[in-house]
C-alpha atoms as a PDB file:
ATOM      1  CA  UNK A   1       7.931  15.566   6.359  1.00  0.00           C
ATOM      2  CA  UNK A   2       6.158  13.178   3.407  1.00  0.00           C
ATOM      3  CA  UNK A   3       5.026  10.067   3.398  1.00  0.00           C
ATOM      4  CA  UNK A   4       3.825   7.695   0.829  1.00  0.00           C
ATOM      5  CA  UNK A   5       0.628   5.879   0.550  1.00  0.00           C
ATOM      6  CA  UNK A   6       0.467   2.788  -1.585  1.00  0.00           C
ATOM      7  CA  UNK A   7      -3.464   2.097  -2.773  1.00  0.00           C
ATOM      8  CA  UNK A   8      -4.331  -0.887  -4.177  1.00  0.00           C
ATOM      9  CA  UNK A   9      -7.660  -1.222  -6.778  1.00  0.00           C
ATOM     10  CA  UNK A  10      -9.100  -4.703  -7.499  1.00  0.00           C
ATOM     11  CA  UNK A  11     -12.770  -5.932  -8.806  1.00  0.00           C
ATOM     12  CA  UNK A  12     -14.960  -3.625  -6.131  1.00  0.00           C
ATOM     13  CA  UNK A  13     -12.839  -2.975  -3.780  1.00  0.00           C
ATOM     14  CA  UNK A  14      -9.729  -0.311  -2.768  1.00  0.00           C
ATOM     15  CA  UNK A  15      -7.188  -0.584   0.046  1.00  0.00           C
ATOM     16  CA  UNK A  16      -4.761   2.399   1.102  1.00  0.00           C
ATOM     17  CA  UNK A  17      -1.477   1.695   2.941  1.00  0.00           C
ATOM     18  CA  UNK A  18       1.079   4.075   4.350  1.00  0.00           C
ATOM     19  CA  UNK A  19       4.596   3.096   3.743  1.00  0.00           C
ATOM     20  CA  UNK A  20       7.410   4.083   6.165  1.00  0.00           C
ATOM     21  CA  UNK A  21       9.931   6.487   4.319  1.00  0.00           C
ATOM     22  CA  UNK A  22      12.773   3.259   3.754  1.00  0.00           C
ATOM     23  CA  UNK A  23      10.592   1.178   2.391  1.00  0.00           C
ATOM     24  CA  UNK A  24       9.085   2.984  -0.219  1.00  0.00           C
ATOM     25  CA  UNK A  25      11.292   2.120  -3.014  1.00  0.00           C
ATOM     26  CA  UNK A  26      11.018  -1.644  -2.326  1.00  0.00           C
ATOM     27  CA  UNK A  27       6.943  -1.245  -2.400  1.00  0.00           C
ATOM     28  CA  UNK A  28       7.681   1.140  -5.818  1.00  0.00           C
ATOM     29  CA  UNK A  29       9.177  -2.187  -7.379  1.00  0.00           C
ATOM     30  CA  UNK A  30       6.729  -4.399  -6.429  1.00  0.00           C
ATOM     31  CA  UNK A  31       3.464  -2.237  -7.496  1.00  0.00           C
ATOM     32  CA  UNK A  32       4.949  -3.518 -11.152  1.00  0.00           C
ATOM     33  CA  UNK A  33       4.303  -7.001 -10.778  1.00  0.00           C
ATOM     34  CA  UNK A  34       0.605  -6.235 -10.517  1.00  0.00           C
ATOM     35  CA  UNK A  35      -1.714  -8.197 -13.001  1.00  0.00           C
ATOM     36  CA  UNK A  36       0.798 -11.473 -12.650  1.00  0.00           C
ATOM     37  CA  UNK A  37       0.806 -14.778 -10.716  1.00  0.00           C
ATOM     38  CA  UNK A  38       3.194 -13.322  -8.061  1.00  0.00           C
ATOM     39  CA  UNK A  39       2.802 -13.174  -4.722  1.00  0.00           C
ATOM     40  CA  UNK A  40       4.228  -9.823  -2.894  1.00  0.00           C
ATOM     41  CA  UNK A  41       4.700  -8.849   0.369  1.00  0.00           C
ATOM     42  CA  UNK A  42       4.833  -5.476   1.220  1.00  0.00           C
ATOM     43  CA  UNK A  43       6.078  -3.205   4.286  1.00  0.00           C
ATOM     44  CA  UNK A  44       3.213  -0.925   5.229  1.00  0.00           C
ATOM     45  CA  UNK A  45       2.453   0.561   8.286  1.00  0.00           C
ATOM     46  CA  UNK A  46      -0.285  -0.508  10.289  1.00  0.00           C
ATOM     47  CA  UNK A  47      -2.990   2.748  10.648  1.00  0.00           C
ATOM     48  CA  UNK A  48      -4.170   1.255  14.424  1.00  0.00           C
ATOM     49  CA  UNK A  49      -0.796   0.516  16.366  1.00  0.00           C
ATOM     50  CA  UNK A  50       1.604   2.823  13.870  1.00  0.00           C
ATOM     51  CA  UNK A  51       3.812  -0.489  13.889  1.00  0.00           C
ATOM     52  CA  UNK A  52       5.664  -1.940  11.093  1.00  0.00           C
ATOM     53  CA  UNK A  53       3.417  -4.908   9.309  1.00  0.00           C
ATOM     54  CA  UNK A  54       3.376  -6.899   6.377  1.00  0.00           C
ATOM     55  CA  UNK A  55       0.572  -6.884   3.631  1.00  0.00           C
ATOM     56  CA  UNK A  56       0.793 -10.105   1.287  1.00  0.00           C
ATOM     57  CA  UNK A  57      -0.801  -9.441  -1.696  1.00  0.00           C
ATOM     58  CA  UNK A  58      -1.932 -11.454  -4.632  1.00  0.00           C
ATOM     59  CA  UNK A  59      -1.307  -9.826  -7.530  1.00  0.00           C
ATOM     60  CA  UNK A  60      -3.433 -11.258  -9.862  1.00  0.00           C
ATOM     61  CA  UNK A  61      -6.497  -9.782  -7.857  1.00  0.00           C
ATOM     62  CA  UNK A  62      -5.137  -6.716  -7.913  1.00  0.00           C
ATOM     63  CA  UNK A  63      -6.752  -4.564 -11.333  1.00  0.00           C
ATOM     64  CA  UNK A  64      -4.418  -1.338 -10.330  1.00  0.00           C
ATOM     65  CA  UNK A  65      -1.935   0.321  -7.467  1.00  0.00           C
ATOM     66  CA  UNK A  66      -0.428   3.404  -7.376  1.00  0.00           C
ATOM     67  CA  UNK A  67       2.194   4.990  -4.858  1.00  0.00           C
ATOM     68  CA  UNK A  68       1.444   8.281  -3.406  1.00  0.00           C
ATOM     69  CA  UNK A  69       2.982  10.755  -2.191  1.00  0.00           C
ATOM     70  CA  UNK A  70       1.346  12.465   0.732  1.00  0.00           C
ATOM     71  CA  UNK A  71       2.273  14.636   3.977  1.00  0.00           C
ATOM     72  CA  UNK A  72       2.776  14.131   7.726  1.00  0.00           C
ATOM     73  CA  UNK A  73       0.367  16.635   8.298  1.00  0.00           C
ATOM     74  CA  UNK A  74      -2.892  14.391   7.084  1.00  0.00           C
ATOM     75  CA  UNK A  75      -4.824  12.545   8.901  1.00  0.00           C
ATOM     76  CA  UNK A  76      -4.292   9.055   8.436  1.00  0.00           C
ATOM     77  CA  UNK A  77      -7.587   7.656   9.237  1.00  0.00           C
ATOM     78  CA  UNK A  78      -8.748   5.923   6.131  1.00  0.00           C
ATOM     79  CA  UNK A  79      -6.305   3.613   5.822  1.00  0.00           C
ATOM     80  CA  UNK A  80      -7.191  -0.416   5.215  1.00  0.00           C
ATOM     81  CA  UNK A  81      -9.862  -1.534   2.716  1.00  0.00           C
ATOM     82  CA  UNK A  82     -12.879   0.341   1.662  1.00  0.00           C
ATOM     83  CA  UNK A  83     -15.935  -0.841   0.454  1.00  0.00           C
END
């Protein structure tokens, strides 16, 4: 089974999100509004409860994001923002 991750860079900071497998082409299309005024907001998956949330992002904060591919069989313990 895969999964995808979305991770977000901005000015000294990073955030990693899983995405749930039918929402990853709608977070795909937004990742290309980074840079702009927009506001997004994304399906992700929250890594404490497993439930579906919503991340609203600002994309003019946001520097870079990429989606990821990834597999069921990692541990998904670094999700949220790092340092």
């Amino acid at each position: 089974m895969t999964m995808a991750y979305l991770m977000l860079y901005g000015d000294g900071w990073t955030q990693r999100w899983r995405i749930a497998d039918e929402n990853e082409m709608a977070v795909r299309e937004e990742v290309e509004r980074v840079g702009t005024d927009a506001t997004g907001r994304l399906p992700v998956v929250d890594p404490g409860s497993d439930a579906g949330a919503t991340l609203v992002v600002a994309w003019a904060k946001v520097a870079a994001a990429v989606v990821l591919d990834g597999s069921a069989e990692q541990r998904d313990d670094s999700a949220g923002r790092y340092p």
